[in-house]
C-alpha atoms as a PDB file:
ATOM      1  CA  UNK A   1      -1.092  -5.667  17.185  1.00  0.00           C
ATOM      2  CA  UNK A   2      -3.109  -3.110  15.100  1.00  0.00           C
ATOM      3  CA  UNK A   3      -3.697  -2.868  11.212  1.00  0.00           C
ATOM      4  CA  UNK A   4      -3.769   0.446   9.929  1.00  0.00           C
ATOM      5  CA  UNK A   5      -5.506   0.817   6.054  1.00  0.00           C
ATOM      6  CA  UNK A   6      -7.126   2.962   3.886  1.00  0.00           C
ATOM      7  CA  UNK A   7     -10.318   1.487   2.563  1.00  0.00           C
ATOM      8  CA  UNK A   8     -13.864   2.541   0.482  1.00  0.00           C
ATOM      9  CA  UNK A   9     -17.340   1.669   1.775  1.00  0.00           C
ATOM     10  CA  UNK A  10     -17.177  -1.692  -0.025  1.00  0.00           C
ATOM     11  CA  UNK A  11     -13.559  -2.294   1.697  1.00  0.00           C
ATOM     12  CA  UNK A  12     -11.857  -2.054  -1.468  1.00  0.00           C
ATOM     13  CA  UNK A  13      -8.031  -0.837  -0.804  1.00  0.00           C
ATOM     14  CA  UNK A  14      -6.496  -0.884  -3.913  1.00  0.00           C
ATOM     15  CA  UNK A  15      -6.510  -0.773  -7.784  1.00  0.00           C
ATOM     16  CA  UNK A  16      -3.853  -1.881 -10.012  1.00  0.00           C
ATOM     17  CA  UNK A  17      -0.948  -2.194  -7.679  1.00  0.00           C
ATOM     18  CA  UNK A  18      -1.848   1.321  -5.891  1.00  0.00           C
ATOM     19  CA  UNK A  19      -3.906   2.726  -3.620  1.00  0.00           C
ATOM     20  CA  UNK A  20      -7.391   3.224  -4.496  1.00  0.00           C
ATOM     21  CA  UNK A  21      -7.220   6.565  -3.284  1.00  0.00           C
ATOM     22  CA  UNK A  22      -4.666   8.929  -1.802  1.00  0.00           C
ATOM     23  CA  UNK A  23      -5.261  11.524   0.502  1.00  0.00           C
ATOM     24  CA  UNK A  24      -2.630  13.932   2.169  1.00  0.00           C
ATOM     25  CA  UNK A  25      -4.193  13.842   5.247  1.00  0.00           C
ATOM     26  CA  UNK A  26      -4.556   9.863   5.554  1.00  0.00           C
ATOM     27  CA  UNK A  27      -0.919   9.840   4.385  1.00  0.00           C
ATOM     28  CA  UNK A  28      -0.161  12.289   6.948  1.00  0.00           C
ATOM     29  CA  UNK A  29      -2.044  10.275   9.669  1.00  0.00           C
ATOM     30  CA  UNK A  30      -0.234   7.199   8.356  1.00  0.00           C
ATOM     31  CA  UNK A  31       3.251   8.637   9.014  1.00  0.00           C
ATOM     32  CA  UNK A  32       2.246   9.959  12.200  1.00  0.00           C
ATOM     33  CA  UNK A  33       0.709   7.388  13.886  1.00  0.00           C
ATOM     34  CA  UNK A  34       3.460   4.658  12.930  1.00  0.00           C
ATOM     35  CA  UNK A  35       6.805   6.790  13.705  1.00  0.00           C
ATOM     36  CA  UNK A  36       9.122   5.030  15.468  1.00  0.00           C
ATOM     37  CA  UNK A  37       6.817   1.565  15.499  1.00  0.00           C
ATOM     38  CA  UNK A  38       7.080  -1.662  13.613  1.00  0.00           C
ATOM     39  CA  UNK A  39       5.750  -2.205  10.759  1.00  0.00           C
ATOM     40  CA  UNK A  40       4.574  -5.179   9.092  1.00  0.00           C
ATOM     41  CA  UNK A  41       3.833  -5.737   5.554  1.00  0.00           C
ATOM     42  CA  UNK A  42       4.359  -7.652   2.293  1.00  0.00           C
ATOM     43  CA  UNK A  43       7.079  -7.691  -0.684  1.00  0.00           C
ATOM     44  CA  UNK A  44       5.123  -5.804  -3.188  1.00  0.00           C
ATOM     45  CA  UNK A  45       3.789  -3.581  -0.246  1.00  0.00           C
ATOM     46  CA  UNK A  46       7.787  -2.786   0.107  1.00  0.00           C
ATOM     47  CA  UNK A  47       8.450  -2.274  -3.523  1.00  0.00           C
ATOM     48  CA  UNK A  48       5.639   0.367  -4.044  1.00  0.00           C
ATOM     49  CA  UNK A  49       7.401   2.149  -1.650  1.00  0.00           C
ATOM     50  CA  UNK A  50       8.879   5.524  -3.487  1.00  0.00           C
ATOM     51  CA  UNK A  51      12.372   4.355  -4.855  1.00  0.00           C
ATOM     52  CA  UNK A  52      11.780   1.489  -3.150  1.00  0.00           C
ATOM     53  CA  UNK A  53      12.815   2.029   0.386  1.00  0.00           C
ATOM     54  CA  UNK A  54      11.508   1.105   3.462  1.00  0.00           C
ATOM     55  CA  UNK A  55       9.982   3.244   5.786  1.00  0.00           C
ATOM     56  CA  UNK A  56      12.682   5.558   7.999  1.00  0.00           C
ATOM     57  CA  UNK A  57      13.026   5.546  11.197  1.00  0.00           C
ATOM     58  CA  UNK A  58      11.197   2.265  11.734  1.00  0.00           C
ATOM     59  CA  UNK A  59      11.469  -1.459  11.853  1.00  0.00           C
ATOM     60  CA  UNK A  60       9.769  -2.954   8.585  1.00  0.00           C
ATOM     61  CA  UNK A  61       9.025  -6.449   8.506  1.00  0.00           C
ATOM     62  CA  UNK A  62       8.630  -7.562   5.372  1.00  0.00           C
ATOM     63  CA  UNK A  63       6.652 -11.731   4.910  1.00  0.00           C
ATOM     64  CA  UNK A  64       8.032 -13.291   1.789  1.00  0.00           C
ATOM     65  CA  UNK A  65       8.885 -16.801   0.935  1.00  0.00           C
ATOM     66  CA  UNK A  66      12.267 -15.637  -0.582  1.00  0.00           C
ATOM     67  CA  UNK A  67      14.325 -12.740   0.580  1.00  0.00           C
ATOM     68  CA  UNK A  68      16.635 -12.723  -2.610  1.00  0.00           C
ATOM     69  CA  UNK A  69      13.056 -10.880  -3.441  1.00  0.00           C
ATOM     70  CA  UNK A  70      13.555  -7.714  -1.794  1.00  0.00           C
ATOM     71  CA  UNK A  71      15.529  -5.408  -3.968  1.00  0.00           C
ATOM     72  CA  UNK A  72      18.729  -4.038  -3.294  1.00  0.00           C
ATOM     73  CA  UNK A  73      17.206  -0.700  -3.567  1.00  0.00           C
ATOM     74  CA  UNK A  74      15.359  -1.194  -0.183  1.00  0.00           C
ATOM     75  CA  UNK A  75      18.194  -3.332   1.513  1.00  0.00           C
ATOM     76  CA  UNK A  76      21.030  -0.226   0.569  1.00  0.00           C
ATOM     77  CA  UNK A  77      18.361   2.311   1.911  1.00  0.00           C
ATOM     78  CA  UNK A  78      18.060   0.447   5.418  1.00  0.00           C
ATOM     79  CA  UNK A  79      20.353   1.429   8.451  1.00  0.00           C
ATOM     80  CA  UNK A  80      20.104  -2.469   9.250  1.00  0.00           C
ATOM     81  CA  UNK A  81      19.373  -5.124   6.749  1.00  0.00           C
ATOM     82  CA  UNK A  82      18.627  -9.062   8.538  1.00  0.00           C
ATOM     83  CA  UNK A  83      17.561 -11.616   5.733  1.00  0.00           C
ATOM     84  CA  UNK A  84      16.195 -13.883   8.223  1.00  0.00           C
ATOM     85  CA  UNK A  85      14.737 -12.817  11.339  1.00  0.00           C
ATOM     86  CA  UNK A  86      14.359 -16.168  12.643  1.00  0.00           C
ATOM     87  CA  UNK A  87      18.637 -16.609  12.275  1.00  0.00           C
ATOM     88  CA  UNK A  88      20.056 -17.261  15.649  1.00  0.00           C
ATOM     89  CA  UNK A  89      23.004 -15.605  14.035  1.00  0.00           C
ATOM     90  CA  UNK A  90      21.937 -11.906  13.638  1.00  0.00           C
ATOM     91  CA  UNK A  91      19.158 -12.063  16.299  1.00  0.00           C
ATOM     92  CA  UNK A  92      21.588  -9.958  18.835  1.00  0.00           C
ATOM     93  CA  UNK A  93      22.074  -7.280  16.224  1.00  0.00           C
ATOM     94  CA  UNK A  94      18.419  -7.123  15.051  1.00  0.00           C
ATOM     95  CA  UNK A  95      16.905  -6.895  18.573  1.00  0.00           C
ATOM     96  CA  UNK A  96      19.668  -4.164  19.353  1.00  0.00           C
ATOM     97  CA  UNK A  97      18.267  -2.195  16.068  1.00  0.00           C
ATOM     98  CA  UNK A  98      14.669  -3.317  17.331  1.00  0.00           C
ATOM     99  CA  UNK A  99      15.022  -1.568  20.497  1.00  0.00           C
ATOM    100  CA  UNK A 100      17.007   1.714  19.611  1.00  0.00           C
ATOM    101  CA  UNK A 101      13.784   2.638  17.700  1.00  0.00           C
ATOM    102  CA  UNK A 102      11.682   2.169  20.127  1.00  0.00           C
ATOM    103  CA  UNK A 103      13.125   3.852  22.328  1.00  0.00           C
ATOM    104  CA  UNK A 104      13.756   7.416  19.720  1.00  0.00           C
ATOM    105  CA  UNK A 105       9.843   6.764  19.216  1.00  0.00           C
ATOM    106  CA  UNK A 106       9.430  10.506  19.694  1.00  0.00           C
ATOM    107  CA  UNK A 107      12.464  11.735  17.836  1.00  0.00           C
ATOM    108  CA  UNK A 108      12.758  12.893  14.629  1.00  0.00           C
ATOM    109  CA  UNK A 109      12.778   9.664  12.077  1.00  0.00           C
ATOM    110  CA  UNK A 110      16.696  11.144  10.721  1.00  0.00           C
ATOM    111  CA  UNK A 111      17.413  10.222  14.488  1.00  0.00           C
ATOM    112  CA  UNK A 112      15.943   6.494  14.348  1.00  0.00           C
ATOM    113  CA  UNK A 113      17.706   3.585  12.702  1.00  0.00           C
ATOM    114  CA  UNK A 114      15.470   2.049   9.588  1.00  0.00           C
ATOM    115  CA  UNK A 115      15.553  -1.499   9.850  1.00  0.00           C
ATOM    116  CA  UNK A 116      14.345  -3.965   7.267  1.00  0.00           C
ATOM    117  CA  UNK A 117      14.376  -7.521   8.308  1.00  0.00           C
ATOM    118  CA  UNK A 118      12.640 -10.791   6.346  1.00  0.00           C
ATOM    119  CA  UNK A 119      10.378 -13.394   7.502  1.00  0.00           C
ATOM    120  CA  UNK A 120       9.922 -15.912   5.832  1.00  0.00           C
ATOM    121  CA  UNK A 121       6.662 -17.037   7.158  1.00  0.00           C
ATOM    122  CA  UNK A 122       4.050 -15.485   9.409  1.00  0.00           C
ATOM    123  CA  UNK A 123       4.902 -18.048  12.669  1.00  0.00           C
ATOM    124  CA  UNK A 124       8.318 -16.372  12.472  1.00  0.00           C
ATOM    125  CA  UNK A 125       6.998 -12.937  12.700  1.00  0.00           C
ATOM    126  CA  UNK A 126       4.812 -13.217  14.937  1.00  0.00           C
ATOM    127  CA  UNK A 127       7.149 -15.215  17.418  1.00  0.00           C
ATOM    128  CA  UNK A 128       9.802 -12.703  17.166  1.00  0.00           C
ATOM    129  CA  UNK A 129       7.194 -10.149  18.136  1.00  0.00           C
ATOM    130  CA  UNK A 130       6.479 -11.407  21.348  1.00  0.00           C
ATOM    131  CA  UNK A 131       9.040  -9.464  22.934  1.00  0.00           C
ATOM    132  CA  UNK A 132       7.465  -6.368  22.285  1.00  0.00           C
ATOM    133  CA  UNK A 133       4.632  -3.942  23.125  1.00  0.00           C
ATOM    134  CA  UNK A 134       1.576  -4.930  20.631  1.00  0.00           C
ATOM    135  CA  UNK A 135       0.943  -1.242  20.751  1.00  0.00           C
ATOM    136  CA  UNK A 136       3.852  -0.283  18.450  1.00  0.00           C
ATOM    137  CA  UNK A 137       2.804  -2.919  16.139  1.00  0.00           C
ATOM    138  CA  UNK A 138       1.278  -2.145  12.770  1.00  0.00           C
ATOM    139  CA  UNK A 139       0.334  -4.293   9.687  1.00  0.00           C
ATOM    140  CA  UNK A 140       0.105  -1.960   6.848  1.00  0.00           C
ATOM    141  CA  UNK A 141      -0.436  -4.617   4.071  1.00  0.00           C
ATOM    142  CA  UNK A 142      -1.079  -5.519   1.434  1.00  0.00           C
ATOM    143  CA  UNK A 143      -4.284  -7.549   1.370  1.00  0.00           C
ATOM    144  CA  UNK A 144      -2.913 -11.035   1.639  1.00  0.00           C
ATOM    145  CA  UNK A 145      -0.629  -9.790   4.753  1.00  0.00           C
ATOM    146  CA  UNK A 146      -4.041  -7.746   5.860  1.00  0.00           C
ATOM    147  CA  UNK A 147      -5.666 -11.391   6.111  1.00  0.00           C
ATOM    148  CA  UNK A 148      -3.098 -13.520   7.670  1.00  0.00           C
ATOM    149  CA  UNK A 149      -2.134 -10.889  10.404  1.00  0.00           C
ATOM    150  CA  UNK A 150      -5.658  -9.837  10.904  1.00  0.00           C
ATOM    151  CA  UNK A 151      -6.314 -12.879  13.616  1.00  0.00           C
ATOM    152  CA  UNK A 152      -3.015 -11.148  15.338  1.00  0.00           C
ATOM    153  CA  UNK A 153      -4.778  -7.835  15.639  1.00  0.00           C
ATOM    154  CA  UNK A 154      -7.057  -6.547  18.295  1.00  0.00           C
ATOM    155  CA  UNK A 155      -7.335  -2.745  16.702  1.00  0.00           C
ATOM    156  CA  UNK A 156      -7.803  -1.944  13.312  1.00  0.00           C
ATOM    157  CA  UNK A 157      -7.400   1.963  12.066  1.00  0.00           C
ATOM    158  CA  UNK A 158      -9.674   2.112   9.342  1.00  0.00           C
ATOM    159  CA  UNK A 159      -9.941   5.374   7.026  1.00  0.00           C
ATOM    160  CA  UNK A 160     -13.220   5.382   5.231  1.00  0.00           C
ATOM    161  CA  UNK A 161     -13.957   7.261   1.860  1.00  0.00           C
ATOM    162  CA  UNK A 162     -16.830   7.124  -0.368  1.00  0.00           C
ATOM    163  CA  UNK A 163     -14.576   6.375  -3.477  1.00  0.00           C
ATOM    164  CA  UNK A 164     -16.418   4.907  -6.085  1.00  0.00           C
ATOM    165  CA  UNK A 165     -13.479   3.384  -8.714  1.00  0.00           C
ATOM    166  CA  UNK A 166     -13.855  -0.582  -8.280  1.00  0.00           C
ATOM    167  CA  UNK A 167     -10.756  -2.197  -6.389  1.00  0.00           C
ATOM    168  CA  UNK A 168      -9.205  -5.359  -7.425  1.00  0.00           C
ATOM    169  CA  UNK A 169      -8.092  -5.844  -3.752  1.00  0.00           C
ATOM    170  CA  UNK A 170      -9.853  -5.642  -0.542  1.00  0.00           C
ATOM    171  CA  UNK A 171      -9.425  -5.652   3.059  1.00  0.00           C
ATOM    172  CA  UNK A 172     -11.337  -8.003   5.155  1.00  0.00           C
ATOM    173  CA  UNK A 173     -15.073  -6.772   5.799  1.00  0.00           C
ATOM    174  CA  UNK A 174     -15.017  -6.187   9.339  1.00  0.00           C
ATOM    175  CA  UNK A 175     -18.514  -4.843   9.530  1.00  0.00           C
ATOM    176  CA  UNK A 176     -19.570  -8.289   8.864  1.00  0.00           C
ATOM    177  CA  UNK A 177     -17.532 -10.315  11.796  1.00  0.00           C
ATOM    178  CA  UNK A 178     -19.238 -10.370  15.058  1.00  0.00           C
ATOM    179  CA  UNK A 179     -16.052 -10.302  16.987  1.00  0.00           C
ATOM    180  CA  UNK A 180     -15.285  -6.705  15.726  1.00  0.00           C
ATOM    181  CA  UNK A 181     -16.942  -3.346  16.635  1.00  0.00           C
ATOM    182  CA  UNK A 182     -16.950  -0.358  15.106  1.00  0.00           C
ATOM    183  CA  UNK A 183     -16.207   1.735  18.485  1.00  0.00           C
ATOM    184  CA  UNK A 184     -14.938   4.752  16.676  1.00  0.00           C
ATOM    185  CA  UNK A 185     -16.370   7.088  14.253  1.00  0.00           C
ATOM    186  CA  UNK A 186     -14.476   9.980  13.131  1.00  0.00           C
ATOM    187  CA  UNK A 187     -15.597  13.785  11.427  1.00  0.00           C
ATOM    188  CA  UNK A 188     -16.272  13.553   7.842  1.00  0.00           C
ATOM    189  CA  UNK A 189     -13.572  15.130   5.575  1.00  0.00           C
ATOM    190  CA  UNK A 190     -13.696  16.311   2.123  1.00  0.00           C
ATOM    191  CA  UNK A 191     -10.349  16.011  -0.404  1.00  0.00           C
ATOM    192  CA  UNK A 192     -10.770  16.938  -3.771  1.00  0.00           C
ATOM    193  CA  UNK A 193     -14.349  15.376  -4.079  1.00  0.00           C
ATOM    194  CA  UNK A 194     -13.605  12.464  -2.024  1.00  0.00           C
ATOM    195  CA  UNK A 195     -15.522  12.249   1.803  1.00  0.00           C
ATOM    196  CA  UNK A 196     -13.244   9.982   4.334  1.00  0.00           C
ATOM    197  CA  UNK A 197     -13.501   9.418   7.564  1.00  0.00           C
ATOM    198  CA  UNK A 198     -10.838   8.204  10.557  1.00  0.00           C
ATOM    199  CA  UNK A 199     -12.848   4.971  12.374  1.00  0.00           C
ATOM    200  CA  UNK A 200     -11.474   2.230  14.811  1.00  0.00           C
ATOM    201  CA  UNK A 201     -12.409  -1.571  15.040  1.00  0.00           C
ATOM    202  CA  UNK A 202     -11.565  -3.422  18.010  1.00  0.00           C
ATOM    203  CA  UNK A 203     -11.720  -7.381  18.319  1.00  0.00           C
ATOM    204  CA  UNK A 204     -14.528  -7.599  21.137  1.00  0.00           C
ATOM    205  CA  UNK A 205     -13.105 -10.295  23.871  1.00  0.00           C
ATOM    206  CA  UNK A 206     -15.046 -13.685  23.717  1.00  0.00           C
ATOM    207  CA  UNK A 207     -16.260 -15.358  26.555  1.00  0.00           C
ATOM    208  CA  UNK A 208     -14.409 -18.084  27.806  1.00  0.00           C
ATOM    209  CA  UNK A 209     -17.515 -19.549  29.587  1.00  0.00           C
END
């Protein structure tokens, strides 16, 4: 499983319910990198979603405690709507959804199914994961989903920018856990003032000595 984020040098990713910063490219990088993947994230990650709606063309799985949550805006925009991913009941028709978009990976997202499914607690996400590639697994946030998931995750796709407003959320400091290298470093980029940079972390494997 990977994270994917967008975060300053202090690993600040957001201010006020949005984004600390936006920058086409990152968004663009964002969109490309996760087409026809899963996606994992939280409620209010969902609703700051323009109009709502989850992201097309891909599986998002969303953690809440309550699925009567989720708006209907984002349930009437899916292709495939399960309120409980763990239900032995719509399993066959989620999986079906599941696999349909990973197989179109490489098609355009109009030619993918969007799937939204619930779960209502990170065990149940994470066991109906299992079943497939942890390469086409992203958590995209927000920070509380960020630090449950992160123990899941053996890449994280870090943009780095040299924004200076002060966050009110962050993303865990991976610069300062000794299991995680910083074994990418990207060319600096300029938008409108703003330097960023595309990085990689990966969880370094412990000895089992």
């Amino acid at each position: 499983m990977k994270a994917i984020v967008n975060v300053n040098r202090h690993w600040g990713i957001g201010l006020d319910g949005d984004l600390l910063v936006n920058i086409p490219e990152d968004m663009s990088f964002f969109r490309k990198t996760t087409a026809g993947s899963i996606v994992i994230m939280g409620r209010k990650t969902l609703d700051s979603f323009p109009g709502m709606k989850p992201l097309k063309g891909r599986v998002n799985i969303v953690l809440t405690g309550d699925a009567s949550r989720i708006k209907k805006e984002s349930i009437a925009a899916a292709d495939v709507y399960v309120s409980d991913i763990a239900s032995g009941g719509t399993r066959a028709g989620l999986e079906t959804a599941v696999h349909k978009v990973l197989e179109l990976k490489d098609a355009p997202a109009s030619e993918r199914p969007t799937v939204l499914a619930a779960a209502g607690s990170v065990d149940e996400a994470v066991e109906f994961l299992k079943q497939y590639p942890q390469e086409v697994q992203y958590v995209i946030g927000g920070a509380s989903v960020y630090e449950r998931m992160l123990p899941y995750c053996d890449t994280c796709i870090v943009t780095i920018n040299d924004s200076e407003s002060i966050p009110d959320t962050f993303f865990p400091a991976l610069d300062r856990m000794p299991e995680w290298k910083h074994s990418e470093i990207g060319e600096m980029k300029e938008y409108n003032g703003i330097h960023y940079h595309f990085d990689t972390f990966t969880r370094e494997k412990q000895d089992e000595t």
